[in-house]
Every structure is written in C-alpha cells, then in structure tokens.
N, C-alpha and C. Protein backbone atom coordinates (compact mmCIF):
# COMPACT_ATOMS: atom_id res chain seq x y z
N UNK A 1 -48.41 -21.94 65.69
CA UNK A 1 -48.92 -20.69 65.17
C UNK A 1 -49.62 -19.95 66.31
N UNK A 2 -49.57 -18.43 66.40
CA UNK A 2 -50.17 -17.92 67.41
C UNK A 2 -51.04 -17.10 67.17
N UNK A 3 -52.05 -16.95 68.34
CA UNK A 3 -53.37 -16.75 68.01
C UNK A 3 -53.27 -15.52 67.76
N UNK A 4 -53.79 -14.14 67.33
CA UNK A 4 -53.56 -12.83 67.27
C UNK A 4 -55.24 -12.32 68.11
N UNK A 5 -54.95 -11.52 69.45
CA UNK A 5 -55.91 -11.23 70.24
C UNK A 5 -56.13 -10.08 70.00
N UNK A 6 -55.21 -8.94 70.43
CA UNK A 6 -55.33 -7.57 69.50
C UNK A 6 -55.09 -7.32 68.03
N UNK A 7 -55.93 -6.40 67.25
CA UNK A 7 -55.23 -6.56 65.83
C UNK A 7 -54.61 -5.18 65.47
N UNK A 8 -54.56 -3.97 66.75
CA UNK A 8 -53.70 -2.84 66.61
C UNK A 8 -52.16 -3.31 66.05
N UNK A 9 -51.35 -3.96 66.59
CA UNK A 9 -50.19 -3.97 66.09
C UNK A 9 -49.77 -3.94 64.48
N UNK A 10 -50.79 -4.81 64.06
CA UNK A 10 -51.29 -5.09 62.31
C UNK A 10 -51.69 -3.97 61.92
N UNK A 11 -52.33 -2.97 62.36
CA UNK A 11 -53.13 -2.38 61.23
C UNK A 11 -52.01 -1.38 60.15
N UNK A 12 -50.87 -0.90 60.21
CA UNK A 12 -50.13 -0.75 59.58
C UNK A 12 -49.82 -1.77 58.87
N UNK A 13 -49.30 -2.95 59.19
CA UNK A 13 -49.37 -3.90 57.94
C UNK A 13 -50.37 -4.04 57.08
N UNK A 14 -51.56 -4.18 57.64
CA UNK A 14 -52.66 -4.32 56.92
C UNK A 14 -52.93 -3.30 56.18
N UNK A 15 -52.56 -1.91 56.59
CA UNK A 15 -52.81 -0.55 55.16
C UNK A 15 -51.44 -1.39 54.06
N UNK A 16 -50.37 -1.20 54.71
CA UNK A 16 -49.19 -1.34 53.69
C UNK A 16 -50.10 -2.92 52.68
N UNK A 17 -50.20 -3.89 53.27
CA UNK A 17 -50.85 -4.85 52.33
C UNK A 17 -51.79 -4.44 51.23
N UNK A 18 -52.98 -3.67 51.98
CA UNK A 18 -53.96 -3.38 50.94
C UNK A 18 -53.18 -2.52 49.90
N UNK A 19 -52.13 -1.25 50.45
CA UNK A 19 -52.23 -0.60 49.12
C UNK A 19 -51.88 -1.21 48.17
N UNK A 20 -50.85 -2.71 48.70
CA UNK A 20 -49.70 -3.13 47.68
C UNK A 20 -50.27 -3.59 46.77
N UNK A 21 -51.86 -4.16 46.93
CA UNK A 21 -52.61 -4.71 46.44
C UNK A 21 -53.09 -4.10 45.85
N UNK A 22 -53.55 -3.24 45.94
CA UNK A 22 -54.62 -2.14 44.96
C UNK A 22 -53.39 -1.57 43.88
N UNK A 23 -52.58 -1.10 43.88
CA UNK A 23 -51.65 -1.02 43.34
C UNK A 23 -50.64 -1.88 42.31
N UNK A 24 -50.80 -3.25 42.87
CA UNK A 24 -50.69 -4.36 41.76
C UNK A 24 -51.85 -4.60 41.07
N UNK A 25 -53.15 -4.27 41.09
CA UNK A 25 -54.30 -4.29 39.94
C UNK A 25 -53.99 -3.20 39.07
N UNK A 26 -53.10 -3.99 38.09
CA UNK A 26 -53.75 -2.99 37.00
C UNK A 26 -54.82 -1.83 36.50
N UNK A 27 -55.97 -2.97 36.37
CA UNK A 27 -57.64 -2.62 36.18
C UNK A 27 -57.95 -1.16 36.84
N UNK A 28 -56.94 -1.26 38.10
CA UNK A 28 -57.63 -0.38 39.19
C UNK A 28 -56.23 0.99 39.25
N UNK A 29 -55.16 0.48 38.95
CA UNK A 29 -53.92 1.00 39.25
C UNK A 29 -53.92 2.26 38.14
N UNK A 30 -54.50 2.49 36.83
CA UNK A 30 -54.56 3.32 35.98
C UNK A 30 -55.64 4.44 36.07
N UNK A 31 -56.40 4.30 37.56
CA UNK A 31 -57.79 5.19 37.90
C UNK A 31 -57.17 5.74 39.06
N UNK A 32 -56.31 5.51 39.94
CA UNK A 32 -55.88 6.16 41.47
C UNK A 32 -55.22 7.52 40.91
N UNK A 33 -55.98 8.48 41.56
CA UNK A 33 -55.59 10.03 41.09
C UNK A 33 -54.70 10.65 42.92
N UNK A 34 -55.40 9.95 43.82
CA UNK A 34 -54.95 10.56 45.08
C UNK A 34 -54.52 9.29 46.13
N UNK A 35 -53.50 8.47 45.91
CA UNK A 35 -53.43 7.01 46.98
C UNK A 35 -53.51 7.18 48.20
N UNK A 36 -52.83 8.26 48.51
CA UNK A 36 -52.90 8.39 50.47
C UNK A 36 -54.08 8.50 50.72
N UNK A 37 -55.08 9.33 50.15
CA UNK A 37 -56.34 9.42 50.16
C UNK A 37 -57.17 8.58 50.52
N UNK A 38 -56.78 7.43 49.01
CA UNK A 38 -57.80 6.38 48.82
C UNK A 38 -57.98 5.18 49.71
N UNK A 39 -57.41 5.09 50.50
CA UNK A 39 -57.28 3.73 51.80
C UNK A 39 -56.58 4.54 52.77
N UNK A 40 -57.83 4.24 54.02
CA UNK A 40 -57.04 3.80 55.84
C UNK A 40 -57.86 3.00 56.42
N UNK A 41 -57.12 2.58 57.35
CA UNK A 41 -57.52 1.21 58.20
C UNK A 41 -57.59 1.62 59.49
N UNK A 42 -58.19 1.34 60.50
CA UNK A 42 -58.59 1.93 61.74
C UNK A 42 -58.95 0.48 62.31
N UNK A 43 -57.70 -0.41 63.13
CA UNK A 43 -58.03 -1.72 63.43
C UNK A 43 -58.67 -2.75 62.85
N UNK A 44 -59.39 -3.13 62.52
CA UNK A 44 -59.94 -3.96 60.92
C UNK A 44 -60.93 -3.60 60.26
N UNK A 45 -61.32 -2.19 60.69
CA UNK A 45 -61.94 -1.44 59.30
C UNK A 45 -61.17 -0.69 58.32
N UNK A 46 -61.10 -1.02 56.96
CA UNK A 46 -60.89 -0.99 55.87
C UNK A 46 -61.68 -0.03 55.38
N UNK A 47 -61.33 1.08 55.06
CA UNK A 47 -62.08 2.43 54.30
C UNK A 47 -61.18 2.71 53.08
N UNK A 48 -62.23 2.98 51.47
CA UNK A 48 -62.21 3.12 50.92
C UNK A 48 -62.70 4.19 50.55
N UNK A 49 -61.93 5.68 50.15
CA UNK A 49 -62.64 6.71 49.67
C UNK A 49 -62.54 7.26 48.31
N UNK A 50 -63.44 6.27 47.48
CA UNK A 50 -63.87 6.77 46.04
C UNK A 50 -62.97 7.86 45.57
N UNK A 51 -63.13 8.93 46.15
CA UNK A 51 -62.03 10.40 45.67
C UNK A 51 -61.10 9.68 45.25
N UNK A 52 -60.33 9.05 45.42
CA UNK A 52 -59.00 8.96 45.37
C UNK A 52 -58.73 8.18 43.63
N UNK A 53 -60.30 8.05 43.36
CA UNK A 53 -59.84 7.64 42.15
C UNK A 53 -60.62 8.54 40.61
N UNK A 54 -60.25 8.68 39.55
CA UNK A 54 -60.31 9.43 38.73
C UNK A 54 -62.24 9.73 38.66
N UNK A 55 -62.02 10.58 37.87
CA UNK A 55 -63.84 10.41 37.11
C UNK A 55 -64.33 9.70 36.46
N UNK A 56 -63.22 9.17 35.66
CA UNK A 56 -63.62 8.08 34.80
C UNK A 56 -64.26 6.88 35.51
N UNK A 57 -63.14 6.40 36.36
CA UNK A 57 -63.94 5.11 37.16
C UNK A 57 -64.88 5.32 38.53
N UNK A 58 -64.60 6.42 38.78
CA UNK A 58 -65.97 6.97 39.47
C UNK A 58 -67.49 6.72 38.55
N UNK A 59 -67.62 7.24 37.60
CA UNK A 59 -68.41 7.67 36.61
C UNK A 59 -68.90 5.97 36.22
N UNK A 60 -67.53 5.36 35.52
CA UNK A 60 -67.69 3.80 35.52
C UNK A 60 -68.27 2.74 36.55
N UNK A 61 -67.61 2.83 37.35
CA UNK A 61 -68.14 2.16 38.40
C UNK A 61 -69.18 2.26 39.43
N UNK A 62 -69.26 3.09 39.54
CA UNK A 62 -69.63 3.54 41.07
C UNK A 62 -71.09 4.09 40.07
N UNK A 63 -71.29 3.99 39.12
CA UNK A 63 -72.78 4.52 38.24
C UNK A 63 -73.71 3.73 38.64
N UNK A 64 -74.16 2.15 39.31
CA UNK A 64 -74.85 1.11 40.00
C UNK A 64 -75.04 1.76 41.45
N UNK A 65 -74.14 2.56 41.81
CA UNK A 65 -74.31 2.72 43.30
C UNK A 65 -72.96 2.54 43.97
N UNK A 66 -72.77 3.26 45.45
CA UNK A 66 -72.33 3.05 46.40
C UNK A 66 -72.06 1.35 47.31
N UNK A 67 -73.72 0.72 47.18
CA UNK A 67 -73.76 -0.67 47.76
C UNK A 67 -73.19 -1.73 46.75
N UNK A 68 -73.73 -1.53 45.43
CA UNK A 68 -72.88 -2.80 44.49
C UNK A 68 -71.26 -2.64 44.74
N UNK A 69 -70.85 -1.40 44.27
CA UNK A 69 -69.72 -1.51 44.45
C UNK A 69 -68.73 -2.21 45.63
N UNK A 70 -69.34 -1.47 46.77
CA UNK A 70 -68.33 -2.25 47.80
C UNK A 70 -69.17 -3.49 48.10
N UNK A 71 -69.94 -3.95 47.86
CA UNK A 71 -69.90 -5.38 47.65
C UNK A 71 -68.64 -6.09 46.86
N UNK A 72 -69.08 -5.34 45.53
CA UNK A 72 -67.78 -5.92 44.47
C UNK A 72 -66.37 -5.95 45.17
N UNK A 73 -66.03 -4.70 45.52
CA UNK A 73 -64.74 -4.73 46.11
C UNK A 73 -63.98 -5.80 47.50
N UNK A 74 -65.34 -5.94 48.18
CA UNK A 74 -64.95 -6.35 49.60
C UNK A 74 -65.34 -7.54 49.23
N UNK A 75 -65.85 -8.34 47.59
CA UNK A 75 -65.40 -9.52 47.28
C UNK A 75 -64.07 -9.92 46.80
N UNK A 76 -63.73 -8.63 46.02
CA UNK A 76 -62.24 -8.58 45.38
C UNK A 76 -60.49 -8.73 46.80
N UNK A 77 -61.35 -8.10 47.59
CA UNK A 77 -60.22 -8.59 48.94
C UNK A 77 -60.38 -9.24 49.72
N UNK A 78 -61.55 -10.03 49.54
CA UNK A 78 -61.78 -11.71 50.56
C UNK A 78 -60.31 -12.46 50.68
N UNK A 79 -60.20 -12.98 49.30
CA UNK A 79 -59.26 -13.92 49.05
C UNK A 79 -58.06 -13.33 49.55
N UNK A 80 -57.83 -12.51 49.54
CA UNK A 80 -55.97 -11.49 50.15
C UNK A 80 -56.50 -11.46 51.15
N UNK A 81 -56.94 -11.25 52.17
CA UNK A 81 -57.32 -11.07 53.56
C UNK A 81 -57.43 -11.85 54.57
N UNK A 82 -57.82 -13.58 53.90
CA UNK A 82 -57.87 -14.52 54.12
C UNK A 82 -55.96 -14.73 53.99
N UNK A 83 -55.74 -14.80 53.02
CA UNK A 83 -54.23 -14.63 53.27
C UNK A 83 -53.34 -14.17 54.30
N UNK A 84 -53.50 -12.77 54.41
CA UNK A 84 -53.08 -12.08 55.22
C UNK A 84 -53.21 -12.37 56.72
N UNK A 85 -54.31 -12.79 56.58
CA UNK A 85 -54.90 -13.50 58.26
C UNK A 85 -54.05 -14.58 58.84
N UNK A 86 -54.22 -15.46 57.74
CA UNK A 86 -53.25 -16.84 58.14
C UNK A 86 -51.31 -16.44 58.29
N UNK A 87 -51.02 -15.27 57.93
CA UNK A 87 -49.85 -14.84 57.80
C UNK A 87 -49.64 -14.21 59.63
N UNK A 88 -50.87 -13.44 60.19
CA UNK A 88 -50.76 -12.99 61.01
C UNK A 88 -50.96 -14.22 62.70
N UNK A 89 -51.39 -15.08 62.10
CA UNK A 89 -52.21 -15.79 62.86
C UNK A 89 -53.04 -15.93 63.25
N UNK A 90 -54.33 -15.47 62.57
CA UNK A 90 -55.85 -15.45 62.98
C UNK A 90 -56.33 -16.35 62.49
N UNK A 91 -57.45 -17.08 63.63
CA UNK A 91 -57.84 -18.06 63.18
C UNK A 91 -59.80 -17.25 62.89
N UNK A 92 -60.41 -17.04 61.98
CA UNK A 92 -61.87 -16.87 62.02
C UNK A 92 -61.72 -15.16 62.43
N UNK A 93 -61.46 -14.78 60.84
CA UNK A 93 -61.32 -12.94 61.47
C UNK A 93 -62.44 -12.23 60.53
N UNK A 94 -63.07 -11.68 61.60
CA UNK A 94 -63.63 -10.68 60.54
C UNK A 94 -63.44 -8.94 60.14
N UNK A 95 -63.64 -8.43 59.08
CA UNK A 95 -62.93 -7.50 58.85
C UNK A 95 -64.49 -6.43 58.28
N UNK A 96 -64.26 -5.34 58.53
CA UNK A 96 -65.51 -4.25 57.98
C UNK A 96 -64.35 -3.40 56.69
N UNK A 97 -65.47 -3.37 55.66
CA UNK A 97 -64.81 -2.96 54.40
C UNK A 97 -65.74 -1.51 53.96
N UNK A 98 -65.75 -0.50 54.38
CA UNK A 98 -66.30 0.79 54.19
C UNK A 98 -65.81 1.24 52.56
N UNK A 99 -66.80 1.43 51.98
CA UNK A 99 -66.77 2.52 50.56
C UNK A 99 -67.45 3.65 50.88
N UNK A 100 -66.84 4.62 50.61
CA UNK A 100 -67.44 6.01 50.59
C UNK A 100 -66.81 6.72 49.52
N UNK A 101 -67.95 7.77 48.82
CA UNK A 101 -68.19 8.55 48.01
C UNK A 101 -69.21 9.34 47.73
N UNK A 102 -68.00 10.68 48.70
CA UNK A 102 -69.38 11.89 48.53
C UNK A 102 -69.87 11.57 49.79
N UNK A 103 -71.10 11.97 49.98
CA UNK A 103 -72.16 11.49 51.14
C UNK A 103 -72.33 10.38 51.37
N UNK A 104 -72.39 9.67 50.76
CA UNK A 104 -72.89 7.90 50.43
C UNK A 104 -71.87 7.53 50.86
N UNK A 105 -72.01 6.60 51.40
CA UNK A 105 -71.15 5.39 52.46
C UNK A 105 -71.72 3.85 52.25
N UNK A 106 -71.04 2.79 52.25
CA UNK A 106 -72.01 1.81 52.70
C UNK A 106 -70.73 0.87 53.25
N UNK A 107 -70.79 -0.32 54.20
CA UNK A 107 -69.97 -0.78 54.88
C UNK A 107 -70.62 -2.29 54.94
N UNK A 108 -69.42 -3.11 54.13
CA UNK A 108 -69.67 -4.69 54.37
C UNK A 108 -68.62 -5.31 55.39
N UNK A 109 -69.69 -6.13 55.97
CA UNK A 109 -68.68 -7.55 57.21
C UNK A 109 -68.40 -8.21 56.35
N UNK A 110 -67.25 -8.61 56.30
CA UNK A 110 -66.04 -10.21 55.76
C UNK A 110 -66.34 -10.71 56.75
N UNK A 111 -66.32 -12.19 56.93
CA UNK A 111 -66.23 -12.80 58.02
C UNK A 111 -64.84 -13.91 57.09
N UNK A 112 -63.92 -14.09 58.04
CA UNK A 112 -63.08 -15.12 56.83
C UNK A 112 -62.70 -16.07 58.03
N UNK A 113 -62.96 -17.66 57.64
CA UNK A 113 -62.73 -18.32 58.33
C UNK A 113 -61.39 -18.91 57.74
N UNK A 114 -60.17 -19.58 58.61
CA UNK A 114 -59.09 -19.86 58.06
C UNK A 114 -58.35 -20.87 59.13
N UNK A 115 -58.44 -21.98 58.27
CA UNK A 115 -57.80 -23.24 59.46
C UNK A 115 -56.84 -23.95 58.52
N UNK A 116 -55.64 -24.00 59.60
CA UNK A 116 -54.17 -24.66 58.90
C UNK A 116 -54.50 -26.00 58.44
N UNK A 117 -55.19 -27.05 59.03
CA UNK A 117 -55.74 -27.84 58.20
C UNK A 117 -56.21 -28.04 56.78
N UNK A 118 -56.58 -26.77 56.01
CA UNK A 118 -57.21 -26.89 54.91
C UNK A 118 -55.72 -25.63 54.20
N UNK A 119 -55.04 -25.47 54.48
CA UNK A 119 -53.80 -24.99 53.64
C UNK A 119 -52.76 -25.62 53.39
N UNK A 120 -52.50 -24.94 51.63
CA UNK A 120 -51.16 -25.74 51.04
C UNK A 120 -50.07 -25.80 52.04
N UNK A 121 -49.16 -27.01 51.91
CA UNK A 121 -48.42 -27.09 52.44
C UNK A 121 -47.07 -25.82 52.24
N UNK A 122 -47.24 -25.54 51.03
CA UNK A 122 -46.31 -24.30 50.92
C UNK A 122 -46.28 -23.46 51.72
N UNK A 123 -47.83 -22.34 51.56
CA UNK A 123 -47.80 -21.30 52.44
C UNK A 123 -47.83 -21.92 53.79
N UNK A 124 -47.99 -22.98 54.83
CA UNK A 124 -47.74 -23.19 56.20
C UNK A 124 -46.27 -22.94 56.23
N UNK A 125 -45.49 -24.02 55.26
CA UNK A 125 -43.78 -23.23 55.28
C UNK A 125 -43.50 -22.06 55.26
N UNK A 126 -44.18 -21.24 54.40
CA UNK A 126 -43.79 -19.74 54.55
C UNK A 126 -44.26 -19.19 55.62
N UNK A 127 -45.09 -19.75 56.45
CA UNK A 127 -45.38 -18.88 58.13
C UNK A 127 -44.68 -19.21 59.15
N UNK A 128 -43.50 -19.83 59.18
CA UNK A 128 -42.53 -20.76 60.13
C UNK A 128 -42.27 -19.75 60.97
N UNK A 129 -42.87 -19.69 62.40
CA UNK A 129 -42.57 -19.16 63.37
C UNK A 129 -41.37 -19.85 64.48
C-alpha cells in the first residue's frame, strides 16, 4: 500500500465522495435546495455551506448553532473518511471540516487514524494495488 504525501491529486475524489455521500442520506437528501453550492474541498478542507440547504433544515438544525452542528456533521463523516483514507493510502490523516452559514463559520479537525492491521480482510482485498 502506498503512502499518499500530497493530497492535491484526491481532492476531486474527495468532493465527488462527499457529495455521493450526502446525497445517499436520505435524512439530508430531501433538504439540498442548491448541491454545487453546498460542498467544496480545497486539499483536505471540507466546506460546508448551510445555503445549500432548504429553510426548513436550516431553521431545524442549525437552531442550536453553527458549532453543534458541525460538530454533528464532522461526526457524521468520520467513519466515510476513515474509509476513504485507507482507499487512498493514508496512513493517520487529518482532515478540517468547515460549516458555514451566513456570517457564522465554525471549523472542526478530524484527526483519523487508520492501520491495515486493524481492517477487515475484505476491504484490504478491495484496495489491491
């Protein structure tokens, strides 16, 4: 498996991943009013811009704040990211997960650690380089 030193080459994969993802949530898939909008990636920051999704779940969600939320969220894409990592070959990546809405911004570090040792034997088959 090889190590990944730059992560420019990825960051197009990594938008195409997230949207595929946000887009397979249901929960979330019936509130996106503007998608191009709502996600870009700029090397492993991950920006999220609220607009992109209705009033309703603006109104719903985002009523706690700017900081709960992308907490919530940038817990909701730990687990895929961690994925994605081991797909790319990173071993211990960390990723910045920006929510913004409106003025308000707030920006969480992932740190995701990921060693072939502790993965199913399946997904190592599916990374056969």
């Amino acid at each position: 498996m090889r190590i990944v030193q730059n992560f420019e080459p990825y960051q197009s994969a990594l938008l195409f991943q997230v949207k595929a993802w946000i887009a397979m949530d249901l929960a979330l898939q019936k509130h996106i009013i503007n998608f191009p909008k709502l996600v870009s990636v700029r090397g492993t920051t991950i920006m999220i811009d609220c607009s992109g999704f209705d009033e309703y779940y603006r109104h719903k969600r985002l009523g706690a704040g700017i900081i709960p939320w992308t907490k919530g969220f940038s817990g909701w894409l730990k687990p895929r990211l961690r994925l994605f990592t081991l797909q790319i070959g990173w071993h211990g990546s960390a990723y910045s997960v920006v929510g913004r809405h409106g003025d308000l911004r707030h920006e969480e570090f992932l740190s995701i650690e990921s060693s072939a040792a502790n993965e199913p034997l399946a997904l190592l088959s599916f990374k056969a380089d």
